[in-house]
C-alpha atoms as a PDB file:
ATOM      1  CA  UNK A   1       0.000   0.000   0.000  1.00  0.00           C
ATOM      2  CA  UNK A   2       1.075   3.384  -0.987  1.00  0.00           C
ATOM      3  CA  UNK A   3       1.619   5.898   2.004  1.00  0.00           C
ATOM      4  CA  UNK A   4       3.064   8.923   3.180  1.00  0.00           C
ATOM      5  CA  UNK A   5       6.580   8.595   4.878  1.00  0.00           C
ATOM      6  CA  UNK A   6       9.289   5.638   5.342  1.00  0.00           C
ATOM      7  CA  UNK A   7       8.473   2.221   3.257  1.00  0.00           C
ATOM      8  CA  UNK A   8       8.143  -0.522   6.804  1.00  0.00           C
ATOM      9  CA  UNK A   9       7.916  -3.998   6.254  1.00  0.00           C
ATOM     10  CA  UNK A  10       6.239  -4.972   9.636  1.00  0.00           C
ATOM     11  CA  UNK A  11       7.677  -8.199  11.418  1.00  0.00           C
ATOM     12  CA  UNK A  12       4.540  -9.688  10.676  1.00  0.00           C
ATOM     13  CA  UNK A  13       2.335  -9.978   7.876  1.00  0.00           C
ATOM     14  CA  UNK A  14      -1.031  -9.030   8.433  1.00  0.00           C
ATOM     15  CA  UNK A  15      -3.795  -9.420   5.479  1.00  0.00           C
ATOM     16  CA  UNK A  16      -5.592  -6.288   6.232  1.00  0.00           C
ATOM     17  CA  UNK A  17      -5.376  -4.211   3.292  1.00  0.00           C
ATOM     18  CA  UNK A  18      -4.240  -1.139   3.894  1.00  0.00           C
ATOM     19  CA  UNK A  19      -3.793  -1.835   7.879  1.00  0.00           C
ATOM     20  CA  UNK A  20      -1.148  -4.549   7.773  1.00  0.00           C
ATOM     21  CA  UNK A  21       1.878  -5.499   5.263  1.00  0.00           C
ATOM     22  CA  UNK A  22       4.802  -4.072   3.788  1.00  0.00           C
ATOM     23  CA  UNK A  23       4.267  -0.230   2.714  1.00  0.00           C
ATOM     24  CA  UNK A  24       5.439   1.281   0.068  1.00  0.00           C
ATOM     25  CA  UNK A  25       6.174   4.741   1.815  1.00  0.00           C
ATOM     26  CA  UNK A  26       6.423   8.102  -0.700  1.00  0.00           C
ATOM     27  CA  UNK A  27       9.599   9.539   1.602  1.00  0.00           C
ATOM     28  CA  UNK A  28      11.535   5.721   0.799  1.00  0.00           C
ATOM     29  CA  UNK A  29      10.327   5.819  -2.832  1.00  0.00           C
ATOM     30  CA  UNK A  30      10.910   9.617  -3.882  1.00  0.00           C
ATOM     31  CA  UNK A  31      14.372   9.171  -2.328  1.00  0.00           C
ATOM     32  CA  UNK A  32      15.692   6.071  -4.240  1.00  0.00           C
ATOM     33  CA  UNK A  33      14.513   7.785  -7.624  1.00  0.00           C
ATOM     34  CA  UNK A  34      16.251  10.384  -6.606  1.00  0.00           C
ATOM     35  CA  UNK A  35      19.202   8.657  -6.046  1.00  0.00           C
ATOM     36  CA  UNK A  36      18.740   6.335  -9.456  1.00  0.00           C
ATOM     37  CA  UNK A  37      18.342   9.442 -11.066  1.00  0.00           C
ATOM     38  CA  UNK A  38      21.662  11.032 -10.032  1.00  0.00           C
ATOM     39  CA  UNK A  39      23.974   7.905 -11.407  1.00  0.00           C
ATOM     40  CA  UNK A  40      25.848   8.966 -14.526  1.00  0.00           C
ATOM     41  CA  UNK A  41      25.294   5.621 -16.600  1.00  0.00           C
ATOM     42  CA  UNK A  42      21.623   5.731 -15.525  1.00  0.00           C
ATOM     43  CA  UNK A  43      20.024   5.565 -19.365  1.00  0.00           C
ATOM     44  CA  UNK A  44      16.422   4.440 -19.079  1.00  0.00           C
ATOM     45  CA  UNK A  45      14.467   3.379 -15.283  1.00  0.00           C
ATOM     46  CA  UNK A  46      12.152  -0.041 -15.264  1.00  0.00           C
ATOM     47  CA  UNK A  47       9.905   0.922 -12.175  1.00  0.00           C
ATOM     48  CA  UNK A  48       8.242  -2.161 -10.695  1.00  0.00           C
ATOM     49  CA  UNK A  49       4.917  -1.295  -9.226  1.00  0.00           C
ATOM     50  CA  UNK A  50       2.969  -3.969  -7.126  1.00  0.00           C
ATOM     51  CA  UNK A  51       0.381  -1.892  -5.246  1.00  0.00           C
ATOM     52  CA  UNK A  52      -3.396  -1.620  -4.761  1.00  0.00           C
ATOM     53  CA  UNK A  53      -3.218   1.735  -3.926  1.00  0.00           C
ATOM     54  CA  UNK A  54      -3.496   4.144  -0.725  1.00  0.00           C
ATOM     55  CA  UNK A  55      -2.952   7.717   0.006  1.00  0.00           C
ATOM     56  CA  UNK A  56      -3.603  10.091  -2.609  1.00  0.00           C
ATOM     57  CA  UNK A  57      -0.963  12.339  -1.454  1.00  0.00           C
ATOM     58  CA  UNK A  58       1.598   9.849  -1.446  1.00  0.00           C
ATOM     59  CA  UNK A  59       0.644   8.707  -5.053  1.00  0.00           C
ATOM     60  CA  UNK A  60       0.852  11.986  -6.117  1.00  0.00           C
ATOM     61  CA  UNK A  61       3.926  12.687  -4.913  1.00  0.00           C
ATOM     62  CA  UNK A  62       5.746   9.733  -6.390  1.00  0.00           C
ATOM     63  CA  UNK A  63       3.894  10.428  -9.888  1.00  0.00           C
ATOM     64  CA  UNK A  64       5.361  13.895 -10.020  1.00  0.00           C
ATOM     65  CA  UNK A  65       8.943  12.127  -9.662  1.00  0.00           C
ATOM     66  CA  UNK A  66       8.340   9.703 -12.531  1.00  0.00           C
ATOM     67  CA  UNK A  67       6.920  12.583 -14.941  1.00  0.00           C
ATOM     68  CA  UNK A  68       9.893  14.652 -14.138  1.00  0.00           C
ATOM     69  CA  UNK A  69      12.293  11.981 -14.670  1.00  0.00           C
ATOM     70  CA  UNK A  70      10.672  10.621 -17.998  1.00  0.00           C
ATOM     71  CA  UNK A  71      11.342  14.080 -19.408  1.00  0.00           C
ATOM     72  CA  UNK A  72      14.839  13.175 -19.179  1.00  0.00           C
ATOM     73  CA  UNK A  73      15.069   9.382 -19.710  1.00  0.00           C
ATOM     74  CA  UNK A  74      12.579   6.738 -20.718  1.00  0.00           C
ATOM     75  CA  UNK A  75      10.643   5.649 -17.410  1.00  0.00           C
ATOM     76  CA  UNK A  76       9.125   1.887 -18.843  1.00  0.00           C
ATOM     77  CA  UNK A  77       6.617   0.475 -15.834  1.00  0.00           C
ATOM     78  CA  UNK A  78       6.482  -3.170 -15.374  1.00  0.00           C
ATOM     79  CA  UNK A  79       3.238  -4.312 -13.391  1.00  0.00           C
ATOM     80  CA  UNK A  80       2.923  -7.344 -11.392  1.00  0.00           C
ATOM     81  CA  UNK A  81      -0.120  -8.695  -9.587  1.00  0.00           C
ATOM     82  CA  UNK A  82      -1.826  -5.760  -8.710  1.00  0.00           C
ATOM     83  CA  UNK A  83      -1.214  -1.941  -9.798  1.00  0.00           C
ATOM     84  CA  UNK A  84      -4.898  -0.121  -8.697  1.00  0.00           C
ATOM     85  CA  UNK A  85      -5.987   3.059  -7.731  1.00  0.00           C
ATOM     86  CA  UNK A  86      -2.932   5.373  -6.313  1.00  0.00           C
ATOM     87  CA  UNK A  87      -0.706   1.944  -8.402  1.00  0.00           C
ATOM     88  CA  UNK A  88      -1.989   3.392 -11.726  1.00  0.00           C
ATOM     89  CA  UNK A  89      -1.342   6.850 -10.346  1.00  0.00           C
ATOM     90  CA  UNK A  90       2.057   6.422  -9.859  1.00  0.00           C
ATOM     91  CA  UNK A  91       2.634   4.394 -13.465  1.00  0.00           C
ATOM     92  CA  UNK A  92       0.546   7.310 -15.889  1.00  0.00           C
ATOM     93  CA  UNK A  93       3.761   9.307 -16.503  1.00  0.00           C
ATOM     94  CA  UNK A  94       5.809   6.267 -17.484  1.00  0.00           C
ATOM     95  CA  UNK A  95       7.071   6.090 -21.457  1.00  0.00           C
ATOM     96  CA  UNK A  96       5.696   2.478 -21.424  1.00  0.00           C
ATOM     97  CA  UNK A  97       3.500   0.630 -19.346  1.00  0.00           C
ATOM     98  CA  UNK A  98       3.479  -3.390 -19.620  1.00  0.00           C
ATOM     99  CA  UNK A  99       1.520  -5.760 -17.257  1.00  0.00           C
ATOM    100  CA  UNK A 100       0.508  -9.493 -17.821  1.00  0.00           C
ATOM    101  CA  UNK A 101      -2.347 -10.082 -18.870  1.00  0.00           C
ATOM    102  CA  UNK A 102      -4.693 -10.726 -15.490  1.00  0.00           C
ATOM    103  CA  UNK A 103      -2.577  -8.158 -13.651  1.00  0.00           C
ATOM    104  CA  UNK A 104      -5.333  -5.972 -11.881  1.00  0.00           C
ATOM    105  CA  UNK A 105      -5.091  -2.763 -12.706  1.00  0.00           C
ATOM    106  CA  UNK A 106      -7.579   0.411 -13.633  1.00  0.00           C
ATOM    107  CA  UNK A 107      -9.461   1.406 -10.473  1.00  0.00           C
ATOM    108  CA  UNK A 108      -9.266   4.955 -11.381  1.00  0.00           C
ATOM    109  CA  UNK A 109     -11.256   6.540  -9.150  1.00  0.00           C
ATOM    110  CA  UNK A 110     -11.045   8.138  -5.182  1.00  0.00           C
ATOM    111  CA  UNK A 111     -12.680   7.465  -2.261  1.00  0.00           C
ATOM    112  CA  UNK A 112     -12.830   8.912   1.453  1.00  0.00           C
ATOM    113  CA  UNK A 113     -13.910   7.485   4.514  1.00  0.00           C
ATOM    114  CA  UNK A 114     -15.171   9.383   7.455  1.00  0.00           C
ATOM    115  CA  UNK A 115     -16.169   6.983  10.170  1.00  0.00           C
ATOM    116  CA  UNK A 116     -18.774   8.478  13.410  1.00  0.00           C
ATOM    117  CA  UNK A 117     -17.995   6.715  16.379  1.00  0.00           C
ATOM    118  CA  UNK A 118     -20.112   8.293  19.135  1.00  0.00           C
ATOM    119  CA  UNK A 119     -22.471   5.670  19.335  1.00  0.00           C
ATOM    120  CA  UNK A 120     -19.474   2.976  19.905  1.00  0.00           C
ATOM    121  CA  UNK A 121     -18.333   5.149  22.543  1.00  0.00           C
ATOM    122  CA  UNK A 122     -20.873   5.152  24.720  1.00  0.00           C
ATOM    123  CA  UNK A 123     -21.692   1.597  24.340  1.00  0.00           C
ATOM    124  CA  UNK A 124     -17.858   1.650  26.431  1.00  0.00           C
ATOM    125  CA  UNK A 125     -19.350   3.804  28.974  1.00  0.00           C
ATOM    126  CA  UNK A 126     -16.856   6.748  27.364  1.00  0.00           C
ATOM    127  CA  UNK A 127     -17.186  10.207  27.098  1.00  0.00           C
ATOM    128  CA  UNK A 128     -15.590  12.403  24.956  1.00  0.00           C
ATOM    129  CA  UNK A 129     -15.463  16.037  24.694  1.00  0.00           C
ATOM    130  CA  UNK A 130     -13.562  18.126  22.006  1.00  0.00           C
ATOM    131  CA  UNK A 131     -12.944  21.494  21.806  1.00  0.00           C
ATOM    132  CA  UNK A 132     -12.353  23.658  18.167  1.00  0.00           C
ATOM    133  CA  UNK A 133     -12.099  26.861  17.006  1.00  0.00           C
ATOM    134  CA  UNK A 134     -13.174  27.367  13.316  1.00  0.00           C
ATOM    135  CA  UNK A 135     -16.600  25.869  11.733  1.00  0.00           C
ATOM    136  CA  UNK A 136     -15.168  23.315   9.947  1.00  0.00           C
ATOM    137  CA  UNK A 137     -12.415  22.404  12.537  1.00  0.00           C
ATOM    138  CA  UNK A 138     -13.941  19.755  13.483  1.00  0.00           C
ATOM    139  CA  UNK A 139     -14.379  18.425  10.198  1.00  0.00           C
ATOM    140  CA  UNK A 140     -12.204  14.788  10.057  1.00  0.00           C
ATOM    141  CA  UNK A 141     -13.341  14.260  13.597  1.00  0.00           C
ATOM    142  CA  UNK A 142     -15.240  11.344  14.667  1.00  0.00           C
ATOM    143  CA  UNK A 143     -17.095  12.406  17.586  1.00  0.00           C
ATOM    144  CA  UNK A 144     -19.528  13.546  15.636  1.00  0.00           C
ATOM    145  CA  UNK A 145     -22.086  12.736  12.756  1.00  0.00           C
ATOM    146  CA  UNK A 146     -21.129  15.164   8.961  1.00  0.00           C
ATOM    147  CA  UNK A 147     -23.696  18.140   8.939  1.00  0.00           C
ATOM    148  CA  UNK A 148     -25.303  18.548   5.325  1.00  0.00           C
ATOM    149  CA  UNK A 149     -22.726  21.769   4.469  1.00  0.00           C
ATOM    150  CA  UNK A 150     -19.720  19.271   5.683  1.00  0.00           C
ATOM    151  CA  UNK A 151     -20.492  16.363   3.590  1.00  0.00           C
ATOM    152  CA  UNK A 152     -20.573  18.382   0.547  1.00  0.00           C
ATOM    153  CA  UNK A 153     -17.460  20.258   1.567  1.00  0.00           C
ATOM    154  CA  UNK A 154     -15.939  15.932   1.719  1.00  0.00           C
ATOM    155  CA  UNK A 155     -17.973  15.337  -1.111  1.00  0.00           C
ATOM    156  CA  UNK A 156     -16.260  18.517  -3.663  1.00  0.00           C
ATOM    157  CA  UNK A 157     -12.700  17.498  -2.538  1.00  0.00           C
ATOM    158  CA  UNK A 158     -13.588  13.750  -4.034  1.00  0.00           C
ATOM    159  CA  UNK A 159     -14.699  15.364  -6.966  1.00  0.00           C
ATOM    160  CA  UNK A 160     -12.014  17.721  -7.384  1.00  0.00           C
ATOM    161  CA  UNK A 161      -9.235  14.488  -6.483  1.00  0.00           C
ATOM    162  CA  UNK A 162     -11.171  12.221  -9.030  1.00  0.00           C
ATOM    163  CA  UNK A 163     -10.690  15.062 -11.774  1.00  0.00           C
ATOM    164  CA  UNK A 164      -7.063  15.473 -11.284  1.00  0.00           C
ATOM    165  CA  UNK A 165      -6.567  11.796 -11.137  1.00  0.00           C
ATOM    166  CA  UNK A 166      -8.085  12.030 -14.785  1.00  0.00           C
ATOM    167  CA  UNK A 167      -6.348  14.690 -15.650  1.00  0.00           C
ATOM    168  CA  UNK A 168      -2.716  12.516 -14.987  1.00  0.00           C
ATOM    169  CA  UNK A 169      -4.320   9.690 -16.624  1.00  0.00           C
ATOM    170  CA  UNK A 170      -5.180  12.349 -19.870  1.00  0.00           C
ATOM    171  CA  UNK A 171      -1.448  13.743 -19.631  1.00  0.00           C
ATOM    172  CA  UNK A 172      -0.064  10.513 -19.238  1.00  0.00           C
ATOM    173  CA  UNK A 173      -1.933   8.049 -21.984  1.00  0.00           C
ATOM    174  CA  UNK A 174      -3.003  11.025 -24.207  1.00  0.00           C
ATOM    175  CA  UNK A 175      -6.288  10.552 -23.895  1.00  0.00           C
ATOM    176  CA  UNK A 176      -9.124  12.570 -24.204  1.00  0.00           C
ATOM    177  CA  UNK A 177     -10.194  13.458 -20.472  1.00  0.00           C
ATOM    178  CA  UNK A 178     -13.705  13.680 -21.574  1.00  0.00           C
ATOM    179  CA  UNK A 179     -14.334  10.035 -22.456  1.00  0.00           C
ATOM    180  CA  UNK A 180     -12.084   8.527 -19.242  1.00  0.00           C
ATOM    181  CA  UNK A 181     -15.050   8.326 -17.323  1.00  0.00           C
ATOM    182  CA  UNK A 182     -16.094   5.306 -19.185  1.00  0.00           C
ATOM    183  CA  UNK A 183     -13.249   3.158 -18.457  1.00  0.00           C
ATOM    184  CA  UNK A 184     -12.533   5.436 -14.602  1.00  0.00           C
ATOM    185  CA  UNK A 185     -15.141   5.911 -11.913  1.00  0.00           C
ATOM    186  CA  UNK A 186     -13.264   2.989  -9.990  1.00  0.00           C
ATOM    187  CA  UNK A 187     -13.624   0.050 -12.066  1.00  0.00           C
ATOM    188  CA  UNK A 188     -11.100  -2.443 -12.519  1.00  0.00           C
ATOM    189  CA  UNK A 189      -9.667  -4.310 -15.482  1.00  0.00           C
ATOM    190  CA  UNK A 190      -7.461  -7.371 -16.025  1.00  0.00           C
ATOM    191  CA  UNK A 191      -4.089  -6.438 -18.071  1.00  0.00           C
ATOM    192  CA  UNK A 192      -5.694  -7.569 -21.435  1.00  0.00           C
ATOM    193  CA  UNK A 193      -8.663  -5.458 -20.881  1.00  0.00           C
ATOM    194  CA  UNK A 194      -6.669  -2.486 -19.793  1.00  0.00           C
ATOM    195  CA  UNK A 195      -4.466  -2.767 -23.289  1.00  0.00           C
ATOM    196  CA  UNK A 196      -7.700  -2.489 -24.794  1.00  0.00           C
ATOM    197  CA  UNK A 197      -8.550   0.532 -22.949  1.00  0.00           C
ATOM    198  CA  UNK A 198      -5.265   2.144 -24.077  1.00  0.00           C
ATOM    199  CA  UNK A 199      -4.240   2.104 -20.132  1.00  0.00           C
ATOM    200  CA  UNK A 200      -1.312   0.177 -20.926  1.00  0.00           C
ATOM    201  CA  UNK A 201       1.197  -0.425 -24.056  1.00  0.00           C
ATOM    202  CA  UNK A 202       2.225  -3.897 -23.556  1.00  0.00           C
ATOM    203  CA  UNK A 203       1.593  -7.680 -22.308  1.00  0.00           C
ATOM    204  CA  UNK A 204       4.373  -8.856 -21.096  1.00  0.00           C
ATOM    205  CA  UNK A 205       7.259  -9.920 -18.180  1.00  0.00           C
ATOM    206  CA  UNK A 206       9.662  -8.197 -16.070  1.00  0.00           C
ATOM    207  CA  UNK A 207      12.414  -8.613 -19.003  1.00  0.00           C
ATOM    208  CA  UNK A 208       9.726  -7.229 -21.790  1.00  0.00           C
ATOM    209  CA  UNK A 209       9.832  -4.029 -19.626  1.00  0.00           C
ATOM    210  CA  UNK A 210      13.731  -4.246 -19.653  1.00  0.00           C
ATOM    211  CA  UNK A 211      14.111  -5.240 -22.956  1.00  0.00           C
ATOM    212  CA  UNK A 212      11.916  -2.392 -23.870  1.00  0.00           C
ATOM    213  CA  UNK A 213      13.591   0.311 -21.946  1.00  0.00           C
ATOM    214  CA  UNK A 214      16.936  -0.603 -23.829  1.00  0.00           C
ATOM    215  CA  UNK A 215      15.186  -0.181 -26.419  1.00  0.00           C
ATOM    216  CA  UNK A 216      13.996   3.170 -26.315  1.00  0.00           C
ATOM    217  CA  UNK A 217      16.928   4.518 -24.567  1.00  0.00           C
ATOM    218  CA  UNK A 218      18.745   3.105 -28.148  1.00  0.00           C
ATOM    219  CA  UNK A 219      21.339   0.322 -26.045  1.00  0.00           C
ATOM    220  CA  UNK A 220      22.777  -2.486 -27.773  1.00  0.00           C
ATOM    221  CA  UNK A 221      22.053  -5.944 -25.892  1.00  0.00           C
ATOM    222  CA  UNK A 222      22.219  -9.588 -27.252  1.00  0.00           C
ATOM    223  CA  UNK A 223      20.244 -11.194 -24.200  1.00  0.00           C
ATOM    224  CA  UNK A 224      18.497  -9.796 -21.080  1.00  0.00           C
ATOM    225  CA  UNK A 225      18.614 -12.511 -18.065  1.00  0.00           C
ATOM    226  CA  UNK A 226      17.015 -11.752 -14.483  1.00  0.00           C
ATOM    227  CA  UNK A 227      19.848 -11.093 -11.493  1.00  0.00           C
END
């Protein structure tokens, strides 16, 4: 899962998405691109991307590193099982994008989750009290159930993350942002459907994607073998 700060791999593996696992952290991530970016023989970047997703911040943040670098050098992304949501964020930049063909991908879309947790409270016999300053201060809290004027204040910052999510994906595939909604709005496709779709170039492995990259950055090879 995509998130803001250090990448963790916890000492154990818990299969709650988004709760337990490894992460991939934006601070870790930004950081080593950085530091590919900076080596002198450095002539194209194959950027593995296994994720369902996460924070939108986070996504976003990594994105804007592999747009900048593909301005320089040809980014190629190679997909594996799953590359969803803030995963397909993070790959729209790329020169190339190659997945298999039931690698889950697409789910171009954004959602937000506000839970209310008064009730669950006092079932505990616990009282809360919060103090704020500011009419929306209190807006991400739980304590208390969204007014009408507060879920549409939740409800315009999903609208205005969806758009710029489409707006990558526009910049990215060179598509036409006004007919993304029929392959966005959150649904998912397998690889093959998604090559369809124009989401991705290729179906393929991990040494398509390198043999591609060599390609476009014009090297010479005879054979490509995994290390």
């Amino acid at each position: 899962a995509i998130m803001m700060g250090a990448s963790q791999t916890p000492p154990i593996d818990l299969p709650i998405p988004l709760v337990g696992g490894e992460t991939a952290g934006e601070a870790t991530l930004v950081n080593q691109l950085r530091r590919a970016e900076k080596q002198e023989d450095l002539a194209a970047l194959v950027f593995h991307v296994d994720s369902p997703g996460g924070d939108a911040l986070a996504s976003d943040l990594i994105g804007r590193e592999i747009e900048r670098i593909s301005q320089k050098i040809p980014v190629v992304v190679y997909m594996g099982n799953v590359a969803a949501s803030g995963g397909y964020y993070v790959s729209a930049y790329a020169k190339s994008i190659i997945c298999q063909p039931m690698t889950i991908t697409g789910s171009i879309g954004v959602f937000m989750v506000r839970p209310h947790t008064a009730g669950l409270y006092e079932k505990l016999s616990v009282n809360r009290t919060s103090l704020q300053r500011g009419k929306h201060a209190n807006l991400y809290s739980d304590t208390a159930p969204l007014t009408d004027e507060e879920r549409q204040i939740l409800w315009d910052g999903v609208v205005q993350s969806y758009t710029q999510f489409k707006q990558v994906v526009a910049a990215g595939r060179n598509l036409p942002i006004a007919e993304l909604d029929a392959i966005c709005e959150g649904r998912v496709w397998t690889g093959r459907q998604a090559l369809d779709h124009g989401l991705v170039d290729t179906l393929g492995d991990f040494n398509t994607a390198v043999q591609q990259a060599a390609e476009l950055a014009e090297l010479s090879f005879t054979d490509v073998h995994e290390i």
